[in-house]
N, C-alpha and C. Protein backbone atom coordinates (compact mmCIF):
# COMPACT_ATOMS: atom_id res chain seq x y z
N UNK A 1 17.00 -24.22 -19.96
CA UNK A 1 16.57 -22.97 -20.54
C UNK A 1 15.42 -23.19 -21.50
N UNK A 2 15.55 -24.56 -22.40
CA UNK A 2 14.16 -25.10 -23.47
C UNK A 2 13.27 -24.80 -22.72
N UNK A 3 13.18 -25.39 -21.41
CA UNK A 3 11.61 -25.58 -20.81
C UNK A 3 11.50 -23.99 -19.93
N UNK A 4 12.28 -23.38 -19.77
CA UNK A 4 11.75 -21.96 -19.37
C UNK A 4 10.94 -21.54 -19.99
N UNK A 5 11.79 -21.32 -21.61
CA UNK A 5 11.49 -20.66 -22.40
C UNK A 5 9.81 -21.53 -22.91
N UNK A 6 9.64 -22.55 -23.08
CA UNK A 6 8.45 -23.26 -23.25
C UNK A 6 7.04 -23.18 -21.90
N UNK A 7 7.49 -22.58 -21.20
CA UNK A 7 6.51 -22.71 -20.04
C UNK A 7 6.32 -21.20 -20.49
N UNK A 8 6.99 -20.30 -20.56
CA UNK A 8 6.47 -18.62 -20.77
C UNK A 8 5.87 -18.55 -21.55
N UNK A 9 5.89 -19.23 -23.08
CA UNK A 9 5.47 -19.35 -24.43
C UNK A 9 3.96 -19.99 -24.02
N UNK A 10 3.31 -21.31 -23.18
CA UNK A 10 2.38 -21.61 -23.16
C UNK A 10 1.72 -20.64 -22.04
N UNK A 11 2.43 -20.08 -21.42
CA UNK A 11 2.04 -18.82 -20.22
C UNK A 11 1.15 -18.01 -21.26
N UNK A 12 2.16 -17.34 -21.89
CA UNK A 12 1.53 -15.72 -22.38
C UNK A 12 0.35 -16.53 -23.46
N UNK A 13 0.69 -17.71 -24.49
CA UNK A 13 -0.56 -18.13 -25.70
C UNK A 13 -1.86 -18.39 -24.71
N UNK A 14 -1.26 -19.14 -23.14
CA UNK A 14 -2.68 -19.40 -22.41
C UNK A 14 -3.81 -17.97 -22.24
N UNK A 15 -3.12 -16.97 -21.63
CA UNK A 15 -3.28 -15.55 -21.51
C UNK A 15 -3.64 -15.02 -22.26
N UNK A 16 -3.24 -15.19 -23.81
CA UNK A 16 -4.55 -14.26 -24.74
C UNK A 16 -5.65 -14.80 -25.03
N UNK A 17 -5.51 -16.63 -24.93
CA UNK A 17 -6.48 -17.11 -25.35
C UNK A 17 -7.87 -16.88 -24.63
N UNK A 18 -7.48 -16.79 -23.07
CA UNK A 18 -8.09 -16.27 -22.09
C UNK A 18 -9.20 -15.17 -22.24
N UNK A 19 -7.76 -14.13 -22.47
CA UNK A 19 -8.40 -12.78 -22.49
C UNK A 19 -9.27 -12.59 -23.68
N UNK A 20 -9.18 -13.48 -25.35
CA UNK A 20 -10.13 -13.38 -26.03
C UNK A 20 -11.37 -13.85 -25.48
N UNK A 21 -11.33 -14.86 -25.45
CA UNK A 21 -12.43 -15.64 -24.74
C UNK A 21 -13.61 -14.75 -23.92
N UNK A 22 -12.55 -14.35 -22.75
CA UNK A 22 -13.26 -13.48 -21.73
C UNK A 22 -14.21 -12.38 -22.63
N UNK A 23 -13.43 -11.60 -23.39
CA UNK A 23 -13.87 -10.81 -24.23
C UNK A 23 -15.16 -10.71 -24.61
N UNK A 24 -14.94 -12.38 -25.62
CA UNK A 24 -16.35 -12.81 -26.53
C UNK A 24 -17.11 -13.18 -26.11
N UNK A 25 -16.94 -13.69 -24.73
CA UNK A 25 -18.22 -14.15 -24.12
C UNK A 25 -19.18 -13.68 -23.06
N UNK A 26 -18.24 -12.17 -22.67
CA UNK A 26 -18.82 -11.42 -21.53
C UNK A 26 -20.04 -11.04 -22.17
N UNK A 27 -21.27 -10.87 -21.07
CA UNK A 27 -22.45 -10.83 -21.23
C UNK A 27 -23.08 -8.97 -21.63
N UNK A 28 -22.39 -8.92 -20.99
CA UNK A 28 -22.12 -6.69 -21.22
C UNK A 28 -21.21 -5.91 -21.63
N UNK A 29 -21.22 -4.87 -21.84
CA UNK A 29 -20.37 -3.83 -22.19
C UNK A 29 -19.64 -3.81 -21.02
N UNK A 30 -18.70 -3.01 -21.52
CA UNK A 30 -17.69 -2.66 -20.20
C UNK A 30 -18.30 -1.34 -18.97
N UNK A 31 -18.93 -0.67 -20.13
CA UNK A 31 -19.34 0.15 -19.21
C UNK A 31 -20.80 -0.13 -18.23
N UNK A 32 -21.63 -1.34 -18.89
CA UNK A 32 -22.20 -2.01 -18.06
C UNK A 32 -22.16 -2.62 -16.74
N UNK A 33 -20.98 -3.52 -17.05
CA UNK A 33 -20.52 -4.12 -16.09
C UNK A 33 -19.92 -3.26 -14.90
N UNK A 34 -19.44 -1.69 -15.31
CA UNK A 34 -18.64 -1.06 -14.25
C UNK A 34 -19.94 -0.79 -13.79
N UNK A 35 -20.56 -0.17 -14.14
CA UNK A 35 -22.21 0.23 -13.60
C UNK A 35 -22.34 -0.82 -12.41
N UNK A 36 -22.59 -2.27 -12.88
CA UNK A 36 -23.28 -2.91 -11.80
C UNK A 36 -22.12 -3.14 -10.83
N UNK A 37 -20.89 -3.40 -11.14
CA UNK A 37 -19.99 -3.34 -10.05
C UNK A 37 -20.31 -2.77 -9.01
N UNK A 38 -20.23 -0.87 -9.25
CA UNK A 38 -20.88 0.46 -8.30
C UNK A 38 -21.55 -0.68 -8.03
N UNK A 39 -22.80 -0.33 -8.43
CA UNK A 39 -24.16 -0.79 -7.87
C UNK A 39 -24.16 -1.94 -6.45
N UNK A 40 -23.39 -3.15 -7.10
CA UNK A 40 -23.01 -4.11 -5.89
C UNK A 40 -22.05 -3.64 -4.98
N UNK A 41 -21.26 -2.65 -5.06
CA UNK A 41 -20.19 -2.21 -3.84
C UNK A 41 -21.06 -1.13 -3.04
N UNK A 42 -21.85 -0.39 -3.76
CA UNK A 42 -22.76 0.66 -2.93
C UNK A 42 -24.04 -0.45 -1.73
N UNK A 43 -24.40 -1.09 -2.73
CA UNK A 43 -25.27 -2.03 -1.55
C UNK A 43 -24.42 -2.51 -0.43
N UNK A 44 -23.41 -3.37 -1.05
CA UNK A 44 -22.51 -4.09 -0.02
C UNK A 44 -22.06 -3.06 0.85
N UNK A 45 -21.89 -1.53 1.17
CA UNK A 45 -21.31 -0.66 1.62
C UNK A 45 -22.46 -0.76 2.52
N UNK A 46 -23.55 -0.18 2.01
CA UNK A 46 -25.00 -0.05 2.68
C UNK A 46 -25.24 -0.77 4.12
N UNK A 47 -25.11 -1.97 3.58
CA UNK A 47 -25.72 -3.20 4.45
C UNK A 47 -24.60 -3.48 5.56
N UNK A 48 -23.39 -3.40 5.32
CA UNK A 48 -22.43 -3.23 5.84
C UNK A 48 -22.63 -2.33 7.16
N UNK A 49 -22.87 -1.18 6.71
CA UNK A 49 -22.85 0.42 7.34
C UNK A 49 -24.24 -0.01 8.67
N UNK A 50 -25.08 -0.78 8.41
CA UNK A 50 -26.23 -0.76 9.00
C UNK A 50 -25.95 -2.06 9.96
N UNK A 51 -25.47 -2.88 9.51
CA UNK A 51 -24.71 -4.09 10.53
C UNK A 51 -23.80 -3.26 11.24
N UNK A 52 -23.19 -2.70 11.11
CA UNK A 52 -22.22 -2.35 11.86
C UNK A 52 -23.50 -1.05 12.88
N UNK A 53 -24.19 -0.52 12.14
CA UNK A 53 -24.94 0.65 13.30
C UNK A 53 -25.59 -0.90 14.78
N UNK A 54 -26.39 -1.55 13.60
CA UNK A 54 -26.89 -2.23 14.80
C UNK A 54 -26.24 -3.44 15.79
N UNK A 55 -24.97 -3.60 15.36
CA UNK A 55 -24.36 -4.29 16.70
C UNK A 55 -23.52 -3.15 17.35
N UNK A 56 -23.35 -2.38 16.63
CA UNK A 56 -23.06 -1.19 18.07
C UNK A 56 -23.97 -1.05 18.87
N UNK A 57 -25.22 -1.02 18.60
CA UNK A 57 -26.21 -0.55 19.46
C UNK A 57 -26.54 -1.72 20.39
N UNK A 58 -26.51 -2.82 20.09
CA UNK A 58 -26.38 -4.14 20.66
C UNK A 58 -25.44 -4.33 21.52
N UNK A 59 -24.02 -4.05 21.75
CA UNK A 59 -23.07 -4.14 22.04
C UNK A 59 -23.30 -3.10 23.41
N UNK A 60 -23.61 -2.08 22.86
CA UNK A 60 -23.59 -0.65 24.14
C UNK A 60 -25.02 -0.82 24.88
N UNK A 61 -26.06 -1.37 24.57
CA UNK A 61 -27.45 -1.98 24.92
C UNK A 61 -26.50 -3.51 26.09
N UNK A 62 -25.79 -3.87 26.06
CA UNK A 62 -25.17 -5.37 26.62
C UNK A 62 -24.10 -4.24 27.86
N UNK A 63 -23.55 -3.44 27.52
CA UNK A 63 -22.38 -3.45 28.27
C UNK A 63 -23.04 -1.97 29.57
N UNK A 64 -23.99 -1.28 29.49
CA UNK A 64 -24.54 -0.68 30.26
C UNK A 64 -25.44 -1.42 31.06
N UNK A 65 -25.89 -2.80 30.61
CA UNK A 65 -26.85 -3.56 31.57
C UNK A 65 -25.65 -4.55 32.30
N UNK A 66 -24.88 -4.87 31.42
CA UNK A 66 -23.59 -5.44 32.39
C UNK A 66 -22.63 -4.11 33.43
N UNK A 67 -22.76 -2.99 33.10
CA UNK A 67 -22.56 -2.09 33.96
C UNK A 67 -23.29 -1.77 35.09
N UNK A 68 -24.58 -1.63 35.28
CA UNK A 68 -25.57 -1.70 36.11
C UNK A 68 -25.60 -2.85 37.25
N UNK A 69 -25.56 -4.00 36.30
CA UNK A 69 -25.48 -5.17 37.28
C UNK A 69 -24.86 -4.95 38.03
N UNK A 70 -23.31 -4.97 37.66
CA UNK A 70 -22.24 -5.02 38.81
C UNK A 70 -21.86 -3.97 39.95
N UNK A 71 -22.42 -3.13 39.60
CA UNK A 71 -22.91 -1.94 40.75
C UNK A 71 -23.61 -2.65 42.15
């Protein structure tokens, strides 16, 4: 039960020390950082959205000339 109780105790002291840390050393505000978050999930959405348009079109460009053929 000592060492339970000693592993939770260096658990939770590891965990604030952490979370100060994180705190003091983040480079932005919070509301900064949510900003660029958006910002990187809207691109990543973007680029995403446009890979996906052009291997569809790739895909249906492949399977009508493989349709043709086999005619």
């Amino acid at each position: 039960m000592n060492k339970l109780f000693s592993f939770m105790a260096g658990a939770m002291c590891g965990a604030l020390v952490g979370g100060v840390t994180a705190l003091l050393l983040t480079p932005a505000s919070g509301n900064d950082l949510r900003e660029q978050a958006v910002t990187k999930w809207e691109t990543a959405k973007k680029e995403a959205d446009e890979a996906r348009t052009q291997t569809r079109q790739l895909l249906e460009t492949e399977f009508e000339m493989l349709k043709s053929g086999a005619q």
